[in-house]
PDB file of N, CA and C in Angstrom:
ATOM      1  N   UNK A   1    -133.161-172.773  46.730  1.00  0.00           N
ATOM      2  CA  UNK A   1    -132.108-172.102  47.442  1.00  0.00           C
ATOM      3  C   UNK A   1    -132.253-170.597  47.206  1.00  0.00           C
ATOM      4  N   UNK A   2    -131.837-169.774  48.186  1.00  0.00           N
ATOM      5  CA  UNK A   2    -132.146-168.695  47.955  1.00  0.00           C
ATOM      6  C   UNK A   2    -130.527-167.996  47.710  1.00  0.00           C
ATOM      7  N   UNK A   3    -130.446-166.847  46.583  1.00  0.00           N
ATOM      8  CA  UNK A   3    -129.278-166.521  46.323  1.00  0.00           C
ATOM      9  C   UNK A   3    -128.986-164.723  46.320  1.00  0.00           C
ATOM     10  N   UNK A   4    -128.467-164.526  46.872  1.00  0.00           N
ATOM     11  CA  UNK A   4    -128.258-163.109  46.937  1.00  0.00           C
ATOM     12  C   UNK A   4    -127.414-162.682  46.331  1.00  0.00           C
ATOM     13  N   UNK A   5    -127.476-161.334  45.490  1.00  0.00           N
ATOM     14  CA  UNK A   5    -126.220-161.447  44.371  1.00  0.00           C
ATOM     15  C   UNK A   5    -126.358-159.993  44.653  1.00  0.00           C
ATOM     16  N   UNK A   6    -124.818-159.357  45.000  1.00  0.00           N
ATOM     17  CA  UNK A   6    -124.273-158.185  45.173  1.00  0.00           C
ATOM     18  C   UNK A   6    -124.140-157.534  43.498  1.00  0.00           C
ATOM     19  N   UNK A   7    -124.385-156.055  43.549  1.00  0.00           N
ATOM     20  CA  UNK A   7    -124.153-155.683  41.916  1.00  0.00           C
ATOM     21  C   UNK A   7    -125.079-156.441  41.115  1.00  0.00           C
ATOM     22  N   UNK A   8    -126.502-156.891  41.662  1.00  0.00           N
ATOM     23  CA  UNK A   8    -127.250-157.273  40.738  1.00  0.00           C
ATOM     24  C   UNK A   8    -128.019-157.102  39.385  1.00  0.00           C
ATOM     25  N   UNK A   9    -127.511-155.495  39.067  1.00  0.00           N
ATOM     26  CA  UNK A   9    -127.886-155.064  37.865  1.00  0.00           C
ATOM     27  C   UNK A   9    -126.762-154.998  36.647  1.00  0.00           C
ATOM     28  N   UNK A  10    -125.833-155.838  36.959  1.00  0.00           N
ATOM     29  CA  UNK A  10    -124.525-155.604  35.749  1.00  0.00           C
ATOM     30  C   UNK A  10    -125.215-157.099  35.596  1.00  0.00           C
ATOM     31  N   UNK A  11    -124.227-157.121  33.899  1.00  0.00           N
ATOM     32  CA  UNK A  11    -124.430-158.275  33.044  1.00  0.00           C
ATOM     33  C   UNK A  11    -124.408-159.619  33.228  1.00  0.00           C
ATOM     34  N   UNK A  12    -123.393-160.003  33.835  1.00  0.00           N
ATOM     35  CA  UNK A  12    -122.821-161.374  34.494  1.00  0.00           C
ATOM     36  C   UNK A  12    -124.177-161.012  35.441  1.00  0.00           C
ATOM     37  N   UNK A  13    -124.437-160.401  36.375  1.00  0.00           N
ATOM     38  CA  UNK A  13    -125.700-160.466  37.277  1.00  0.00           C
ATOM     39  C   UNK A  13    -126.840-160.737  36.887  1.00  0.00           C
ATOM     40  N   UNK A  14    -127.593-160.351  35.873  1.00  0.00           N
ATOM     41  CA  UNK A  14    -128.757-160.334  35.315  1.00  0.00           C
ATOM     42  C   UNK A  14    -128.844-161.817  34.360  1.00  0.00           C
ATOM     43  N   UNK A  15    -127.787-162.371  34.007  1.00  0.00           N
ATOM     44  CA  UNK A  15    -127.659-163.605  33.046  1.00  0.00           C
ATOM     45  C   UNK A  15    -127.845-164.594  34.442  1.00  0.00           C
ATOM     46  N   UNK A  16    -126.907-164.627  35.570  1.00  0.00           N
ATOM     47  CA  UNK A  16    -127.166-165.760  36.403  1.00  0.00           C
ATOM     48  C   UNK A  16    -128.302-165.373  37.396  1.00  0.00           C
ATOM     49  N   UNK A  17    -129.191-164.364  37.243  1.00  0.00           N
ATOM     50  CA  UNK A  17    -130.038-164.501  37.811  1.00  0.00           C
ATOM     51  C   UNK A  17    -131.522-165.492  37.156  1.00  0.00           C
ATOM     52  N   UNK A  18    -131.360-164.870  35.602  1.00  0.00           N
ATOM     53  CA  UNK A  18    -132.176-165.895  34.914  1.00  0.00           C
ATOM     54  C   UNK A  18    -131.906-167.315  35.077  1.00  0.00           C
ATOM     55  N   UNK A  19    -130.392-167.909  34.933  1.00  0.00           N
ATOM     56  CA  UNK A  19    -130.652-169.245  35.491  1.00  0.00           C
ATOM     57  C   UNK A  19    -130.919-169.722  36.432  1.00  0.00           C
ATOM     58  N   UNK A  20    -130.801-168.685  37.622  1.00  0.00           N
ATOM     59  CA  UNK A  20    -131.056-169.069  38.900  1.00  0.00           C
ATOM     60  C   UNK A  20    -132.631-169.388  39.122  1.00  0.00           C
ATOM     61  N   UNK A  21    -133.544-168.403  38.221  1.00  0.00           N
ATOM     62  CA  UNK A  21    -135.229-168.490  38.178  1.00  0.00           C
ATOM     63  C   UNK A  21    -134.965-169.512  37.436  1.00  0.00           C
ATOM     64  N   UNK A  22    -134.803-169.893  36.385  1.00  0.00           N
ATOM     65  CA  UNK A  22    -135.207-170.927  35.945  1.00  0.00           C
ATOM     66  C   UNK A  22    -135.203-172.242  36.190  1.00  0.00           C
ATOM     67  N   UNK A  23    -133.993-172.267  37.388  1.00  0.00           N
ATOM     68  CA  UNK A  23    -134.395-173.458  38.035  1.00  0.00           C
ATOM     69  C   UNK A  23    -134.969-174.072  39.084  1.00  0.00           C
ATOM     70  N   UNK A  24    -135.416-172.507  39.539  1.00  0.00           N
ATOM     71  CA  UNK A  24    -136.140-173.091  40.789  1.00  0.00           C
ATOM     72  C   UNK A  24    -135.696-172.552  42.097  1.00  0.00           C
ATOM     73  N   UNK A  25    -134.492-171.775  41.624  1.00  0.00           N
ATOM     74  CA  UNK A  25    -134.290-170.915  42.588  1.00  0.00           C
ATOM     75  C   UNK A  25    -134.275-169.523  43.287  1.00  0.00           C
ATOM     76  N   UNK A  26    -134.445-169.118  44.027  1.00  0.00           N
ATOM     77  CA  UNK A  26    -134.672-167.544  44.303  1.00  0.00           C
ATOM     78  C   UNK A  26    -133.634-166.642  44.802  1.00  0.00           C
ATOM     79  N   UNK A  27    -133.827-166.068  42.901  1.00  0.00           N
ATOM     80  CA  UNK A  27    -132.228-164.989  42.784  1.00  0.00           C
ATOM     81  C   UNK A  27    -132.983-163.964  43.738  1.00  0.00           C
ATOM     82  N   UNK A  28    -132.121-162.984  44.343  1.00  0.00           N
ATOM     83  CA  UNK A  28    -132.252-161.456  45.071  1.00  0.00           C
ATOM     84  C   UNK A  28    -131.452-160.900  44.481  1.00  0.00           C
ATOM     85  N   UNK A  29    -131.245-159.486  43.729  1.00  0.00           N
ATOM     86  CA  UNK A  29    -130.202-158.994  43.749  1.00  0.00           C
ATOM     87  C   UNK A  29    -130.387-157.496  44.397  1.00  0.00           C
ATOM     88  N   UNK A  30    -129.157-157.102  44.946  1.00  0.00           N
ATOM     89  CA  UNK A  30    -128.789-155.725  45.195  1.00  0.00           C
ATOM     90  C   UNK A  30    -128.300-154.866  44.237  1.00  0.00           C
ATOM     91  N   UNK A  31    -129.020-153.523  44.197  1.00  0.00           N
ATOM     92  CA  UNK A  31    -128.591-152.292  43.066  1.00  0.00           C
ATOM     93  C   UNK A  31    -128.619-151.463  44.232  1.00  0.00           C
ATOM     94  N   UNK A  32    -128.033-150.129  43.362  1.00  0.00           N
ATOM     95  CA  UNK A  32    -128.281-148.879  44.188  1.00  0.00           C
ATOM     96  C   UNK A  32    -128.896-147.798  43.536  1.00  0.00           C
ATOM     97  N   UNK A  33    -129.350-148.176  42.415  1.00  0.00           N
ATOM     98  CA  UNK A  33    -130.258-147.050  42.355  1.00  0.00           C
ATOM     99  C   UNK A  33    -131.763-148.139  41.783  1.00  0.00           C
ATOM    100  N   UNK A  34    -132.942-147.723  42.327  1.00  0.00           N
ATOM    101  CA  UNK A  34    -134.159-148.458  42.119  1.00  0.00           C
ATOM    102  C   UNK A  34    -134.831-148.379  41.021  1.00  0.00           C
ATOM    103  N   UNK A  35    -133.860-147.387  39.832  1.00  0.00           N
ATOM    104  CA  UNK A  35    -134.239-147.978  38.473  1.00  0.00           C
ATOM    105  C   UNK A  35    -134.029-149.099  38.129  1.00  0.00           C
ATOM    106  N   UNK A  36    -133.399-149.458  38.798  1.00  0.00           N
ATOM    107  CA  UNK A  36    -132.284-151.103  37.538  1.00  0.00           C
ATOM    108  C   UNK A  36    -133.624-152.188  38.474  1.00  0.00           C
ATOM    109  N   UNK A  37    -134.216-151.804  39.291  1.00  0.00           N
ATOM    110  CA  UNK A  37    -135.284-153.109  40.287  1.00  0.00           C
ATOM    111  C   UNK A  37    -135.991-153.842  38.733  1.00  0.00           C
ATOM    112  N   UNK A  38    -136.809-153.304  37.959  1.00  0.00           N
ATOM    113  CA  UNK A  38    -137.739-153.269  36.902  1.00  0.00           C
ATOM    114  C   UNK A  38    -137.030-154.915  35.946  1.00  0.00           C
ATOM    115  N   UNK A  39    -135.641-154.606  35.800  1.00  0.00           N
ATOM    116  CA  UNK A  39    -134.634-155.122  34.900  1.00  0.00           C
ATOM    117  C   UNK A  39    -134.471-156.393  35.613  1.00  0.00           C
ATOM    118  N   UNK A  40    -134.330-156.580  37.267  1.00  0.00           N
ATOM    119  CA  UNK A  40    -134.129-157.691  37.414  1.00  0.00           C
ATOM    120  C   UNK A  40    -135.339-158.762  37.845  1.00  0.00           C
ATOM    121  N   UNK A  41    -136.293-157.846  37.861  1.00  0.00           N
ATOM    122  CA  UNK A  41    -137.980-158.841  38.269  1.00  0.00           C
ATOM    123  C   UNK A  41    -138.085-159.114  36.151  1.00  0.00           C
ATOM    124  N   UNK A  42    -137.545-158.299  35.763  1.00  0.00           N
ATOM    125  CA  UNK A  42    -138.033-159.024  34.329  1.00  0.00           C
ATOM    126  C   UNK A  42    -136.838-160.601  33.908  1.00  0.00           C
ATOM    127  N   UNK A  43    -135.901-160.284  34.848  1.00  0.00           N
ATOM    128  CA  UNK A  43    -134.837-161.674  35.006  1.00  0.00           C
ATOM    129  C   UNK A  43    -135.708-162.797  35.511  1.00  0.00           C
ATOM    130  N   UNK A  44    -136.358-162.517  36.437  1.00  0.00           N
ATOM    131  CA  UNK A  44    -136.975-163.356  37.373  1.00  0.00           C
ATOM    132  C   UNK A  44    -136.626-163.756  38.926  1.00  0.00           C
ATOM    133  N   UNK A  45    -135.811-162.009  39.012  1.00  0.00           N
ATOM    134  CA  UNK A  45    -135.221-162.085  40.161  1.00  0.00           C
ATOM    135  C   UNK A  45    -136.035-160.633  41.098  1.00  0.00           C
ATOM    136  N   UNK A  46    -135.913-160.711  42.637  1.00  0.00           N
ATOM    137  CA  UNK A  46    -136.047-159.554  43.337  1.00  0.00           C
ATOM    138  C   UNK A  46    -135.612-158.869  43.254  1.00  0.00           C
ATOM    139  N   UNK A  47    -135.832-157.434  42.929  1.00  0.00           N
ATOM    140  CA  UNK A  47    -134.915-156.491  43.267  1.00  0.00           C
ATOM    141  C   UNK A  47    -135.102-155.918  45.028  1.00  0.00           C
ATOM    142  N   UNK A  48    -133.870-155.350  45.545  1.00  0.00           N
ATOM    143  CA  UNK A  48    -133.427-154.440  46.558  1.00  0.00           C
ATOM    144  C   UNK A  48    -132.546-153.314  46.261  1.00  0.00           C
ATOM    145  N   UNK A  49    -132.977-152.091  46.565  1.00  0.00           N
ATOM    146  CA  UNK A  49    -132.180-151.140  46.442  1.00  0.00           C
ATOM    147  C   UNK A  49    -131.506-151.058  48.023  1.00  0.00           C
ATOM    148  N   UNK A  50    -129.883-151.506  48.028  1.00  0.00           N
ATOM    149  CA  UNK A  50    -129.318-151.485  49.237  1.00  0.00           C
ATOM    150  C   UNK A  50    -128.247-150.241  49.522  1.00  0.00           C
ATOM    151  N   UNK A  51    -128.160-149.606  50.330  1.00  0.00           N
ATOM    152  CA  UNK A  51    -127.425-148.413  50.585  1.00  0.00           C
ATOM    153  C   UNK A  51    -126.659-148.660  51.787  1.00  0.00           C
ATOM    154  N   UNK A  52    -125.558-147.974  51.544  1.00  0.00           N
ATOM    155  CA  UNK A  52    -125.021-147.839  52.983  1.00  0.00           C
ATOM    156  C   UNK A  52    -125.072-146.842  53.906  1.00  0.00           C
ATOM    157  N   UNK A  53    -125.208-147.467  55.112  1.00  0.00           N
ATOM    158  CA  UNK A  53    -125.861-146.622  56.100  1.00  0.00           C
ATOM    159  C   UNK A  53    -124.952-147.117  57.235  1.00  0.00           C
ATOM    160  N   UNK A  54    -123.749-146.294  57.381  1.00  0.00           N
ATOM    161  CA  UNK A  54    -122.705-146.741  58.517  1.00  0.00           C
ATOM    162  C   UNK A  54    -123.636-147.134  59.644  1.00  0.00           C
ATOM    163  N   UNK A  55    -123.217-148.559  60.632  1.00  0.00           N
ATOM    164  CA  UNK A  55    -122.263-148.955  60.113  1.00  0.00           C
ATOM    165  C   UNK A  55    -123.188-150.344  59.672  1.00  0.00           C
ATOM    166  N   UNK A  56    -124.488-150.281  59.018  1.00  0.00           N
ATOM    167  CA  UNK A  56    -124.666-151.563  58.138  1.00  0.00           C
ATOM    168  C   UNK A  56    -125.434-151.358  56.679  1.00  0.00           C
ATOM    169  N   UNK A  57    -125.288-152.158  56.158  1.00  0.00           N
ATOM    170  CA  UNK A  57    -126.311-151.493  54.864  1.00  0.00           C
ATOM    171  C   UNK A  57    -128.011-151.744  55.497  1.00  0.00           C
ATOM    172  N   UNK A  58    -128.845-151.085  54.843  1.00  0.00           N
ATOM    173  CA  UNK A  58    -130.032-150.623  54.752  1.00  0.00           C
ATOM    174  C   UNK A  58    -130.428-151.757  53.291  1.00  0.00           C
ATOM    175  N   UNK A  59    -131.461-152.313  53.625  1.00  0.00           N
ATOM    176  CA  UNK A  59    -132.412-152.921  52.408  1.00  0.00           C
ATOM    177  C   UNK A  59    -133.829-152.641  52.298  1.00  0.00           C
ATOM    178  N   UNK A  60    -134.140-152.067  51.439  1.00  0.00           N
ATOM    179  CA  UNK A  60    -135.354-151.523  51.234  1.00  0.00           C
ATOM    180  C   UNK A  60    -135.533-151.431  49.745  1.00  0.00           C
ATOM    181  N   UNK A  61    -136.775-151.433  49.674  1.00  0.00           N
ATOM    182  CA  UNK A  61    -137.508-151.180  47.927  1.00  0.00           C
ATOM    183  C   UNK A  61    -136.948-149.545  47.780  1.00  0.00           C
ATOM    184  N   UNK A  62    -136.414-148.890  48.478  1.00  0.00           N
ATOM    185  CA  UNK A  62    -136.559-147.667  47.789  1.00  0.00           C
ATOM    186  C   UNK A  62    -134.993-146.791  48.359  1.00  0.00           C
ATOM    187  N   UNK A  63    -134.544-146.387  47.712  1.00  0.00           N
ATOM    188  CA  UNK A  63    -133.195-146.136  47.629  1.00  0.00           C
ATOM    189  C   UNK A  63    -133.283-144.166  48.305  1.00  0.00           C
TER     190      UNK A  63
END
């Protein structure tokens, strides 16, 4: 299953992203700044740096 997790670089985020890899599933999370990306591929999750860009957000590797 694939899981997308808003605020993916806070604590509660980074803990259920590891369970989410570990079972087989594929965490994504969203940050906004593309330092925190590093933190969640070491979870075992994607990072996206997502911004807003009236009137939708923007997803891209690079903020």
């Amino acid at each position: 299953m694939r899981v997308v997790i808003a605020g993916g670089h806070g604590r509660i985020a980074r803990k259920l992203e590891r369970v989410l890899a570990g079972r087989g599933d594929r965490a994504e999370g969203l940050v906004r700044d593309r330092a925190g990306i590093p933190d969640l591929e070491s979870a075992g999750a994607r990072g996206w740096c997502a911004t807003w860009s009236a009137p939708r957000w923007t997803r891209s590797r690079a903020c």
